[in-house]
C-alpha atoms as a PDB file:
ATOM      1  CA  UNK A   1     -43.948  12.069 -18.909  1.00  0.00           C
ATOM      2  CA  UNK A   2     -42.666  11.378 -15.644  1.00  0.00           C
ATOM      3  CA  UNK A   3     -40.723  14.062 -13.165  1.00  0.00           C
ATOM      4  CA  UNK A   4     -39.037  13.680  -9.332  1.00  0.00           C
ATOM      5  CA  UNK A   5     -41.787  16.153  -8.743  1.00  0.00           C
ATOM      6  CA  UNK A   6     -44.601  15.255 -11.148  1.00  0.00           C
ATOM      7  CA  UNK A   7     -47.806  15.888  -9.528  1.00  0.00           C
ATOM      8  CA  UNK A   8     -47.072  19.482 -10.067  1.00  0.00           C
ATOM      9  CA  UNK A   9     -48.709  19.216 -13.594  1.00  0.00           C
ATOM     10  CA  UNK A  10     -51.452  17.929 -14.523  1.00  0.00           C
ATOM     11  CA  UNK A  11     -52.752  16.966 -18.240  1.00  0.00           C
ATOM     12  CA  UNK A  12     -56.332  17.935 -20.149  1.00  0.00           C
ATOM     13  CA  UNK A  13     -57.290  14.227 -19.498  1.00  0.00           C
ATOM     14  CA  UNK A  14     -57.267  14.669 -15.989  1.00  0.00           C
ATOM     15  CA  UNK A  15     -59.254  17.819 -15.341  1.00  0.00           C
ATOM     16  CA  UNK A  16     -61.514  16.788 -17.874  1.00  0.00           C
ATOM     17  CA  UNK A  17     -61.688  13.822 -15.421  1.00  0.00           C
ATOM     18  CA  UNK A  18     -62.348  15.925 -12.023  1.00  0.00           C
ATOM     19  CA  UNK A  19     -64.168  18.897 -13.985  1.00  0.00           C
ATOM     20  CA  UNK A  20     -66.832  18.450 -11.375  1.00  0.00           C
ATOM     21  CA  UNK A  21     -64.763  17.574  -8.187  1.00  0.00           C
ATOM     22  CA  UNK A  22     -65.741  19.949  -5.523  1.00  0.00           C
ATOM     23  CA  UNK A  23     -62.411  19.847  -4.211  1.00  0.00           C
ATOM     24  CA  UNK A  24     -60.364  21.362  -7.416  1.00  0.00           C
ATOM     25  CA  UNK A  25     -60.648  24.777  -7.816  1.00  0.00           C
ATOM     26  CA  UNK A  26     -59.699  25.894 -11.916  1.00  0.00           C
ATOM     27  CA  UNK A  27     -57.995  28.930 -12.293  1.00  0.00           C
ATOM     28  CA  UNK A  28     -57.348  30.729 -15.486  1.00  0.00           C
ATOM     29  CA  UNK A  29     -54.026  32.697 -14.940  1.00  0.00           C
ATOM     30  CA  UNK A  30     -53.237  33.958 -18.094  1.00  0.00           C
ATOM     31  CA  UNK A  31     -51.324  37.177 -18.533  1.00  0.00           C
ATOM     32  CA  UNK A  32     -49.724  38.445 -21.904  1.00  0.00           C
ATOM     33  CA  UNK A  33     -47.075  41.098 -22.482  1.00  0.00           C
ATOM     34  CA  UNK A  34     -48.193  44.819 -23.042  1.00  0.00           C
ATOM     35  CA  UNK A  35     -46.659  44.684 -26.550  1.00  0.00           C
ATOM     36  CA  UNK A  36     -49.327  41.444 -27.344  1.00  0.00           C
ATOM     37  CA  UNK A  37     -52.260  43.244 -28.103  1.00  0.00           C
ATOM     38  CA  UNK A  38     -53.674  40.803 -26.469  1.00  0.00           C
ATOM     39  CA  UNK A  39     -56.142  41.078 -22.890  1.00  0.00           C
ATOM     40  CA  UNK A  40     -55.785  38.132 -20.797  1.00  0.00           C
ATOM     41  CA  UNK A  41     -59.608  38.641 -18.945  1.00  0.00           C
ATOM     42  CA  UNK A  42     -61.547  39.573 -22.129  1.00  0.00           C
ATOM     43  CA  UNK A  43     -60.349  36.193 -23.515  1.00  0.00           C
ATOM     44  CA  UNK A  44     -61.276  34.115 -20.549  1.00  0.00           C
ATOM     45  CA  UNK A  45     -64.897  36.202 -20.552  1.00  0.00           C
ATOM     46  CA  UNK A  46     -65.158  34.398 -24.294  1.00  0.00           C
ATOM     47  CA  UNK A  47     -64.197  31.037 -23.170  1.00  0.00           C
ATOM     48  CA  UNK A  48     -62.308  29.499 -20.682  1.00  0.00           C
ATOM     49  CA  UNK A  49     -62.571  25.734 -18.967  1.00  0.00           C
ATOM     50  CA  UNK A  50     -66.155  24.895 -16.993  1.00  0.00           C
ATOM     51  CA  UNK A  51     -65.992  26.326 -13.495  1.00  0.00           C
ATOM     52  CA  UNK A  52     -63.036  28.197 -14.063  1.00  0.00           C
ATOM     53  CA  UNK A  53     -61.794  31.323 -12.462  1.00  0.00           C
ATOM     54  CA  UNK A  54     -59.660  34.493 -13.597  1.00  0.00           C
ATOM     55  CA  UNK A  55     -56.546  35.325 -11.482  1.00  0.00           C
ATOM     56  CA  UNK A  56     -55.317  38.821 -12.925  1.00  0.00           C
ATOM     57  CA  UNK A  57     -51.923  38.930 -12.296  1.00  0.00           C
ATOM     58  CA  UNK A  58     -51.525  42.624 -12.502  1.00  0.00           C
ATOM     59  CA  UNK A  59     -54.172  43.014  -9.843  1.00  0.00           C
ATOM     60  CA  UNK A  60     -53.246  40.596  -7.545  1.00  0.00           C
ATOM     61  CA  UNK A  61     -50.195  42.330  -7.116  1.00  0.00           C
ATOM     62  CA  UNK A  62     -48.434  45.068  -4.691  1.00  0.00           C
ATOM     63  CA  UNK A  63     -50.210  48.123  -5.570  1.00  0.00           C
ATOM     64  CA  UNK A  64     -47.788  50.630  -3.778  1.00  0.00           C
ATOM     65  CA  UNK A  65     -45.185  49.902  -6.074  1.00  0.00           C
ATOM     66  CA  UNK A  66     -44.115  51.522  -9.333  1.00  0.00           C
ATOM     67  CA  UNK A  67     -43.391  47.757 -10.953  1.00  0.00           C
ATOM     68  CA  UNK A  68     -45.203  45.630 -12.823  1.00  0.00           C
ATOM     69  CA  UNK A  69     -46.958  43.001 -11.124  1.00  0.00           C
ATOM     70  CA  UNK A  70     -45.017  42.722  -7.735  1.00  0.00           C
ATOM     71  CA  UNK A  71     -45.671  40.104  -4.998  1.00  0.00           C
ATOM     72  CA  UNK A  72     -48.561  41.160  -2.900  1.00  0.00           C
ATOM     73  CA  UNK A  73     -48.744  41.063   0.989  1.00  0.00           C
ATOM     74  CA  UNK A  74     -50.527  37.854   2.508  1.00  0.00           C
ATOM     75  CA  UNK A  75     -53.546  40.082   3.128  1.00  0.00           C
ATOM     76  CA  UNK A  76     -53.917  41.299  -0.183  1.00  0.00           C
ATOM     77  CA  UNK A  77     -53.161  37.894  -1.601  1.00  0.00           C
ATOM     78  CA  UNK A  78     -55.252  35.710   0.586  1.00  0.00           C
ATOM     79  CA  UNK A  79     -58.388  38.466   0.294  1.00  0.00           C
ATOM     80  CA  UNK A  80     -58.205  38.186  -3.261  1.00  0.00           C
ATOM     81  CA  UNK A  81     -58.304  34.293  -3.987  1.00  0.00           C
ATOM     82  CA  UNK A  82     -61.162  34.129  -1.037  1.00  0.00           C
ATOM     83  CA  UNK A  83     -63.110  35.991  -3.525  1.00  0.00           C
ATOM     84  CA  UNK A  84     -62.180  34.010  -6.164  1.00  0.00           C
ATOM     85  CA  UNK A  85     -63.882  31.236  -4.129  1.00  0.00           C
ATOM     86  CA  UNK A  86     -60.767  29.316  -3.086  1.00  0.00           C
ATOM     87  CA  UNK A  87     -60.073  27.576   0.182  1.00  0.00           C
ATOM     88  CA  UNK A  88     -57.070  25.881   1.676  1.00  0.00           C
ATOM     89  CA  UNK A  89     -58.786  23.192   1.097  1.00  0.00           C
ATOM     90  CA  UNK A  90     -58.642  22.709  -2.504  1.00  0.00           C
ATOM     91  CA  UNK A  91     -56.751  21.241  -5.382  1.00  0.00           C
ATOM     92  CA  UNK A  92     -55.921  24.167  -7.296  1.00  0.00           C
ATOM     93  CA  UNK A  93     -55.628  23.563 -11.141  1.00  0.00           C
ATOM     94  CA  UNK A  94     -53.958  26.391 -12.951  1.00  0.00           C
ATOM     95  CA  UNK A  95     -53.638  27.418 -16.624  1.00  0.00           C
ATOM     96  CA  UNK A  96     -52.851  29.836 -19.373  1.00  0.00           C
ATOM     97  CA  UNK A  97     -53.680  30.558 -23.108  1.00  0.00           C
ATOM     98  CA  UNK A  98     -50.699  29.899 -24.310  1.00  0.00           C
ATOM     99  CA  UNK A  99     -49.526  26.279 -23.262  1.00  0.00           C
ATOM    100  CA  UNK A 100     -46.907  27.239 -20.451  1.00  0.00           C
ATOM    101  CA  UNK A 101     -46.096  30.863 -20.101  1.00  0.00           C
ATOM    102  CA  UNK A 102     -48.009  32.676 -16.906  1.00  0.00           C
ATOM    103  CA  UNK A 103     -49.298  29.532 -14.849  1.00  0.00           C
ATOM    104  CA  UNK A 104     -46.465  29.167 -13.221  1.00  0.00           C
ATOM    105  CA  UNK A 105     -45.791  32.593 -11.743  1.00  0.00           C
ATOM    106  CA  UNK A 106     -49.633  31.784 -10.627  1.00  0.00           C
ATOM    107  CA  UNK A 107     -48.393  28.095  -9.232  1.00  0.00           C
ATOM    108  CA  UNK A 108     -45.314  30.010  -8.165  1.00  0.00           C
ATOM    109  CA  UNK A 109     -47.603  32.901  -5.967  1.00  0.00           C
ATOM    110  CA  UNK A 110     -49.466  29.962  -4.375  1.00  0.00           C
ATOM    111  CA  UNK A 111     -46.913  28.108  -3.086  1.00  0.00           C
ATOM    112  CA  UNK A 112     -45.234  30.962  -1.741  1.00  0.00           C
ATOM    113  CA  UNK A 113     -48.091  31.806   0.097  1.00  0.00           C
ATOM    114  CA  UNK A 114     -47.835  28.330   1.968  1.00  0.00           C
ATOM    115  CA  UNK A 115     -50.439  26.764  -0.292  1.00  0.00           C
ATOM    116  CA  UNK A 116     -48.493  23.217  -1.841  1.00  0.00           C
ATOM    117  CA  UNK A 117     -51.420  21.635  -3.456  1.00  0.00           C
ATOM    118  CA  UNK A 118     -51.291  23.320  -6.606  1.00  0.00           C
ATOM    119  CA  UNK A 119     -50.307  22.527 -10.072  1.00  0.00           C
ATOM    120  CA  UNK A 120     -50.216  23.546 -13.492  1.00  0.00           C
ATOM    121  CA  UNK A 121     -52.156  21.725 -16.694  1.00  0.00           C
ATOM    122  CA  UNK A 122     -49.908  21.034 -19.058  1.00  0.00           C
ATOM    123  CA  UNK A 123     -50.761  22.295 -22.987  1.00  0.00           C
ATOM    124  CA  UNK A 124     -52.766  25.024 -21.399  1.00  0.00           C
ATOM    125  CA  UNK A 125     -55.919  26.036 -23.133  1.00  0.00           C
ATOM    126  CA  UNK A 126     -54.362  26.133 -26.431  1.00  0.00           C
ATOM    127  CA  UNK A 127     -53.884  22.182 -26.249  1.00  0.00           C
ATOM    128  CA  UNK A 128     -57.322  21.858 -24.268  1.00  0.00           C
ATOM    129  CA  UNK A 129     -58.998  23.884 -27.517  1.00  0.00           C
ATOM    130  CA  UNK A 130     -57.257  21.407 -30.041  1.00  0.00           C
ATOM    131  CA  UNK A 131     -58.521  19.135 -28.559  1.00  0.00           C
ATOM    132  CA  UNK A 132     -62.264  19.897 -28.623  1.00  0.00           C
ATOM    133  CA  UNK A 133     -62.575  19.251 -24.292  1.00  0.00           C
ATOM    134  CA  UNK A 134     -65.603  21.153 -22.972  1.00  0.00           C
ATOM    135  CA  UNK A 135     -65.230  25.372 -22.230  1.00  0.00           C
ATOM    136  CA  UNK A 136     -68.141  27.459 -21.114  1.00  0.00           C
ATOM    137  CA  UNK A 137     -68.840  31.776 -21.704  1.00  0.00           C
ATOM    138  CA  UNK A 138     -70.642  32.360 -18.790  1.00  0.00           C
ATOM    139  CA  UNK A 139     -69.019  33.512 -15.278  1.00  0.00           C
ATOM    140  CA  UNK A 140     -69.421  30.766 -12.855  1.00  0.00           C
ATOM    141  CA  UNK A 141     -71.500  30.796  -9.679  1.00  0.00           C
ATOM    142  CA  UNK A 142     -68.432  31.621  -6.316  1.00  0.00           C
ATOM    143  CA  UNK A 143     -69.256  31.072  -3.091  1.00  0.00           C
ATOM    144  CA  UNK A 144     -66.218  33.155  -1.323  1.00  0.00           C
ATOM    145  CA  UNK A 145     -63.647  30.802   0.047  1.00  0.00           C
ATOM    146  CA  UNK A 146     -61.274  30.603   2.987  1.00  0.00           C
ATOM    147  CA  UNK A 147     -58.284  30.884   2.090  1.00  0.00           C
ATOM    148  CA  UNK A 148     -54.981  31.780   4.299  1.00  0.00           C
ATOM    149  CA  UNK A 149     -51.687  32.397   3.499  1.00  0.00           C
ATOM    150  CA  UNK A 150     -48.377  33.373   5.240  1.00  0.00           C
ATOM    151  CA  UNK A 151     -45.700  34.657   2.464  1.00  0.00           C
ATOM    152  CA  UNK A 152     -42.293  33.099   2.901  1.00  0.00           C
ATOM    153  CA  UNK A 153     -39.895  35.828   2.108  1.00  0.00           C
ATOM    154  CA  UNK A 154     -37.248  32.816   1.022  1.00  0.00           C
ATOM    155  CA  UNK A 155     -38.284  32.229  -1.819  1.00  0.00           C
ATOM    156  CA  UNK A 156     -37.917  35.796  -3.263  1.00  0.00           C
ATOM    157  CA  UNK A 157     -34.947  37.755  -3.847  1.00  0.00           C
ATOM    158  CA  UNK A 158     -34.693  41.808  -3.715  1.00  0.00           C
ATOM    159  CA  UNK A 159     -32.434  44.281  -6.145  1.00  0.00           C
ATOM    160  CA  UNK A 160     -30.140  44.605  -2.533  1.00  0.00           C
ATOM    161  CA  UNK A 161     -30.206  40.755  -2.815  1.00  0.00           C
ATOM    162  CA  UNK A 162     -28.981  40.770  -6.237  1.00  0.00           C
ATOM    163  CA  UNK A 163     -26.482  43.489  -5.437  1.00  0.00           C
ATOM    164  CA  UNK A 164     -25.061  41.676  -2.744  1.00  0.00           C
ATOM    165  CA  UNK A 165     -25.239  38.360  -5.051  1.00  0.00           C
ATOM    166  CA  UNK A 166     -22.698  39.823  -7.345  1.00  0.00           C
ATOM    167  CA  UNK A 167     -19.850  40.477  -4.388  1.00  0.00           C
ATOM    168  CA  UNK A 168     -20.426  37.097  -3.196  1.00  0.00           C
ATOM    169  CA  UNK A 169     -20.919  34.989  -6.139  1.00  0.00           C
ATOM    170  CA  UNK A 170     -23.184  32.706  -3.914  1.00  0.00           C
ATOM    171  CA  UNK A 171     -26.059  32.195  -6.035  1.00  0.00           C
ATOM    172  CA  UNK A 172     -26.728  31.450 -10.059  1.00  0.00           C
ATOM    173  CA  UNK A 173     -28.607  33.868 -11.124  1.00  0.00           C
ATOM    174  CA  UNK A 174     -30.601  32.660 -15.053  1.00  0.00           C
ATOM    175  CA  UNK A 175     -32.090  35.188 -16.905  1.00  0.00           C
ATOM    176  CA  UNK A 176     -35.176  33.790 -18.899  1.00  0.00           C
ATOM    177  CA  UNK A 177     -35.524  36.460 -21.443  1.00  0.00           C
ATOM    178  CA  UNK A 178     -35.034  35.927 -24.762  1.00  0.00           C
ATOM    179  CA  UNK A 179     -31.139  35.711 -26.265  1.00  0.00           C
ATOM    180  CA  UNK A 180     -31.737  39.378 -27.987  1.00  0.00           C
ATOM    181  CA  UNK A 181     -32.552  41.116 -24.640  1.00  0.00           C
ATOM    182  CA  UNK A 182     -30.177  39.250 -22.706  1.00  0.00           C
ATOM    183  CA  UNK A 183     -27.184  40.743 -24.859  1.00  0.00           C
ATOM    184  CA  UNK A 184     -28.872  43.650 -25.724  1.00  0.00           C
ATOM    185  CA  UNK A 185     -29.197  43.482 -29.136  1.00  0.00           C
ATOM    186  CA  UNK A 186     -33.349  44.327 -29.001  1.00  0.00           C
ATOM    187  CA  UNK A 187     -34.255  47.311 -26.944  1.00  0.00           C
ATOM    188  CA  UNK A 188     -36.700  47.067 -24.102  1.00  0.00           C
ATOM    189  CA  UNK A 189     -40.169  47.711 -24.412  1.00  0.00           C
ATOM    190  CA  UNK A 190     -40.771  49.350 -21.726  1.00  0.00           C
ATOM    191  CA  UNK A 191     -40.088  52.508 -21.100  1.00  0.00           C
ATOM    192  CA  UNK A 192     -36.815  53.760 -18.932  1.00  0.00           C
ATOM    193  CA  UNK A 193     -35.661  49.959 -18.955  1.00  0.00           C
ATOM    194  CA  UNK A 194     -31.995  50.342 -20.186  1.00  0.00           C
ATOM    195  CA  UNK A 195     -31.204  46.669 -22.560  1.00  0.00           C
ATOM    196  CA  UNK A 196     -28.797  43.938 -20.922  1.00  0.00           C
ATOM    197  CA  UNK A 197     -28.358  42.086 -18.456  1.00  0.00           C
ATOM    198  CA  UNK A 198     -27.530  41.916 -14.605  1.00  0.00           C
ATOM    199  CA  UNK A 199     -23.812  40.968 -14.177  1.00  0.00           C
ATOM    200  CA  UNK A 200     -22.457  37.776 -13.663  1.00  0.00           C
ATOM    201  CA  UNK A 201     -26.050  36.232 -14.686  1.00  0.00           C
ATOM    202  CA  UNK A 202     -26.607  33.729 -17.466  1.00  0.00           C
ATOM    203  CA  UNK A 203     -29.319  33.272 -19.750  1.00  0.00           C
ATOM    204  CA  UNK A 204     -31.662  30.519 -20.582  1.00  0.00           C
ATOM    205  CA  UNK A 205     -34.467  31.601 -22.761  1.00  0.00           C
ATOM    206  CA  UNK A 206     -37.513  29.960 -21.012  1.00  0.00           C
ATOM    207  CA  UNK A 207     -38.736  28.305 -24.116  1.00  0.00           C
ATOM    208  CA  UNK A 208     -35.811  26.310 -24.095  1.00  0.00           C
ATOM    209  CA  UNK A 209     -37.460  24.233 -21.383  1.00  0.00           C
ATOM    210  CA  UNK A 210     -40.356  23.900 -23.470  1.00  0.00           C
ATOM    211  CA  UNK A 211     -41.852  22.037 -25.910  1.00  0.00           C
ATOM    212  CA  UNK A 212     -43.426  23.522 -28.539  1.00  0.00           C
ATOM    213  CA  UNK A 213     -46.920  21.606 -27.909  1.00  0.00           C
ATOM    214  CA  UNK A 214     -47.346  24.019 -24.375  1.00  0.00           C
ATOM    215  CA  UNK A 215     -45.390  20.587 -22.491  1.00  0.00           C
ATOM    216  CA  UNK A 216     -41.879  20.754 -20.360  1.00  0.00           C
ATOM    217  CA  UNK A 217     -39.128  18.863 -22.120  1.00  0.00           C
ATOM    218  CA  UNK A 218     -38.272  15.626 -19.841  1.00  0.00           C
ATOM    219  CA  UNK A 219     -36.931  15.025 -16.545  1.00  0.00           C
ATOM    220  CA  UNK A 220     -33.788  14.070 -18.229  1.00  0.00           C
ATOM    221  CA  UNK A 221     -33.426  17.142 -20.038  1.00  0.00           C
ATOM    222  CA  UNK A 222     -34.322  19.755 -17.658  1.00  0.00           C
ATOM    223  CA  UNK A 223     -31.449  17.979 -15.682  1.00  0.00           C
ATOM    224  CA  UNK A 224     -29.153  18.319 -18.610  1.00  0.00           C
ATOM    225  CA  UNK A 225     -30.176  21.545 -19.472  1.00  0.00           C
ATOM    226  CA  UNK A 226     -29.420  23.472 -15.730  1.00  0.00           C
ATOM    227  CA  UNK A 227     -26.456  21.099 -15.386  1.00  0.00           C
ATOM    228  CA  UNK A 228     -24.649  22.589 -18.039  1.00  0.00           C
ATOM    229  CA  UNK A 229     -25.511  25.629 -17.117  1.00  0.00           C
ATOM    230  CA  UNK A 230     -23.891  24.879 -13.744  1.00  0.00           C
ATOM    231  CA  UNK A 231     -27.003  24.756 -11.920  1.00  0.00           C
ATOM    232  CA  UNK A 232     -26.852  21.808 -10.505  1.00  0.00           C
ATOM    233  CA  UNK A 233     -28.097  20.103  -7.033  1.00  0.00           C
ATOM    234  CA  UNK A 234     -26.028  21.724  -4.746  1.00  0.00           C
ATOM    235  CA  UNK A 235     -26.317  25.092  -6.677  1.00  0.00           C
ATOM    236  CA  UNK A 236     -28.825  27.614  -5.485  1.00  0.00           C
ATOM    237  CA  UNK A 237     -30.315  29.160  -7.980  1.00  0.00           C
ATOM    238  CA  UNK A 238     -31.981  32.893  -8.632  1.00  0.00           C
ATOM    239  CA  UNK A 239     -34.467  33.090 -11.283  1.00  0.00           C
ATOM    240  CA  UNK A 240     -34.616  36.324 -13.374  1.00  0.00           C
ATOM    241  CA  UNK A 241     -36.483  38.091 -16.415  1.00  0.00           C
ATOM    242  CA  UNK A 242     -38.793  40.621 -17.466  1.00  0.00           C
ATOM    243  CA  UNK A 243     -40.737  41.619 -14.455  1.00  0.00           C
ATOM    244  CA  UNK A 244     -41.350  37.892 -13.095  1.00  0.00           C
ATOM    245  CA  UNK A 245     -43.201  35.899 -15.222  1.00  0.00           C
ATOM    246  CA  UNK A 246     -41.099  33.722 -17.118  1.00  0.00           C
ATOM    247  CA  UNK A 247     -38.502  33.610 -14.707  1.00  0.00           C
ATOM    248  CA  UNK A 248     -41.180  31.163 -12.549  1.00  0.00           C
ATOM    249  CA  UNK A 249     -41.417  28.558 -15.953  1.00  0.00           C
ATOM    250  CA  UNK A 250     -37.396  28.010 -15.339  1.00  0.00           C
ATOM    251  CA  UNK A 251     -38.206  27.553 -11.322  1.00  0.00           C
ATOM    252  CA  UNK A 252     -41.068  24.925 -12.266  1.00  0.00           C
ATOM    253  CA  UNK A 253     -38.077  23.392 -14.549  1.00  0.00           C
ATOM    254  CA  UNK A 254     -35.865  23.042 -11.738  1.00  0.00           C
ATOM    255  CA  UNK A 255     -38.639  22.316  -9.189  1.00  0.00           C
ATOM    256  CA  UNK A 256     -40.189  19.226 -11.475  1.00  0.00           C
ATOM    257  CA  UNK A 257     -36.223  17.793 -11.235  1.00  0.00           C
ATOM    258  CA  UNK A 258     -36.714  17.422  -7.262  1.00  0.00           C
ATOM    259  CA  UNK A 259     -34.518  21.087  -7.056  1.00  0.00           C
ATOM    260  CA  UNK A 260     -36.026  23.408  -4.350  1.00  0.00           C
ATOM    261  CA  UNK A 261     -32.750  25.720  -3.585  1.00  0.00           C
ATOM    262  CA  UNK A 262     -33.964  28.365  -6.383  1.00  0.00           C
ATOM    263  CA  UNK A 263     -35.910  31.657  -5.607  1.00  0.00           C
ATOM    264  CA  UNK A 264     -37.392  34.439  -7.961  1.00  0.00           C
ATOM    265  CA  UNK A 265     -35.995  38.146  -8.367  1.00  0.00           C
ATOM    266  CA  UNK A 266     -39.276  39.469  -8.139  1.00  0.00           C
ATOM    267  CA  UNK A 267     -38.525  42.823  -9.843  1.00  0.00           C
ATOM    268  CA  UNK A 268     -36.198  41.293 -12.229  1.00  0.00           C
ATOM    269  CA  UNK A 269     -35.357  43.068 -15.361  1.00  0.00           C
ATOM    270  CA  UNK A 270     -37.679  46.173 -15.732  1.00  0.00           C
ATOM    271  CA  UNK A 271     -36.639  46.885 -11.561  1.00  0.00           C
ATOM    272  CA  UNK A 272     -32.923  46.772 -12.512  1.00  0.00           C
ATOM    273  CA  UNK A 273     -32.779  48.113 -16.018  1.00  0.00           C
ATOM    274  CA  UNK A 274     -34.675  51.348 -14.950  1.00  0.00           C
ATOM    275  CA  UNK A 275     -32.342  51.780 -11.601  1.00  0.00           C
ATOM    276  CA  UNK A 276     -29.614  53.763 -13.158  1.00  0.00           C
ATOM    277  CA  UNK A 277     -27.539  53.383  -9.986  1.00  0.00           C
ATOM    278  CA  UNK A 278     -26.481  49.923 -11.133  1.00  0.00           C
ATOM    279  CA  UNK A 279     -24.313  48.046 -13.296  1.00  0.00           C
ATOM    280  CA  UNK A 280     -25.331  46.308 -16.593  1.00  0.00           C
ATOM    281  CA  UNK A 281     -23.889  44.104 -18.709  1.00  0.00           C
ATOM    282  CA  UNK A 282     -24.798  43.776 -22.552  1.00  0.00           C
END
């Protein structure tokens, strides 16, 4: 399937391909929601893709702050992936458990950390499993890597942000949460997060960008999709859900359609639902 900005994914035919390239570095970035059950590093310790590495999402994360997951500094950041054994150098091939659901924050970290060659596999490792492609149980051998990144602050938006955003109307902001939390109509899971929505936002449940193989629905329809929703070219756009996650699979949407004037609210829902000093909307 063909995008303005297709070389941001990549399919299970083409790592399989460059499974042994010594310039793509695999990365595992699966994360799963508290209420899942489910532990995103014990699964990749069963089985993940040859040569893989985890990125924990929760760990590589700001660690001063009371919120799930937030972006980390470029020390932190850059310290951690070194570790991990990447370089600037590299390809860097990420993917999740579940088709399309955490990658993208991960492709989404990366890029704001200066670092453009980067992509996610489309399917994830639930298409690369159905397919019966090679995986591995053992951790693999990391020499530590170079990596260096300088965070651009653009491409993430604050709670003041999002304050201002609703005097000024300048900015879409698209809530990727499901239709039930949007309106309110399913209480939060987490605890102290009040259910709604931030005012003047709109919702697009993420998986209404994707298909139900782990895949993005077409260039054609992405376009289709924001357009209606009044996102289009000349809109900028703020992306918004949970606590960050899913709110990156709507900016990979609008990125794949050539659309670069979007940014993530980094603290998104369970920063703005537990500040009882702002509006909501249900």
């Amino acid at each position: 399937m063909s995008y303005v900005n297709d070389k941001s994914l990549v399919s299970t035919s083409w790592l399989v391909d460059h499974l042994n390239d010594p310039n793509v570095k695999i990365i595992d970035g699966s994360w799963h929601l508290p209420t899942s059950g489910r532990d995103g590093y014990k699964e990749y310790l069963d089985m993940h893709i040859p040569g893989a590495v985890y990125f924990d999402i929760d760990k590589i994360s700001d660690s001063s702050s009371a919120l799930p997951h937030m972006m980390p500094s470029a020390e932190v950041f850059s310290s951690k992936v070194r570790e991990m054994g990447v370089s600037n150098s590299h390809k860097i091939i990420i993917y999740d458990s579940q088709g399309i659901f955490s990658a993208p924050r991960v492709w989404w970290m990366f890029r704001a950390f200066g670092h453009k060659n980067v992509s996610v596999m489309t399917g994830g490792f639930k298409s690369w499993m159905n397919e019966n492609k090679p995986i591995e149980d053992h951790l693999p051998k990391i020499s530590e890597g170079d990596f260096l990144g300088k965070l651009n602050a653009d491409v993430i938006r604050s709670l003041s942000d999002i304050k201002n955003n609703i005097v000024s109307n300048k900015e879409l902001v698209i809530d990727a949460r499901a239709t039930n939390r949007f309106n309110g109509s399913e209480p939060e899971f987490r605890s102290g997060v009040r259910s709604g929505h931030i005012p003047k936002s709109i919702n697009l449940p993420y998986d209404k960008v994707i298909n139900n193989d782990g895949t993005y629905i077409s260039n054609k329809e992405l376009v289709d999709v924001f357009n209606k929703l009044g996102a289009n070219e000349e809109q900028s756009v703020i992306t918004t859900c949970g606590s960050g996650i899913t709110a990156c699979i709507l900016g990979l949407g609008l990125h794949l359609i050539g659309r670069n004037n979007w940014t993530v609210y980094d603290g998104s829902w369970t920063e703005w639902g537990s500040n009882k000093d702002v509006e909501i909307e249900v």
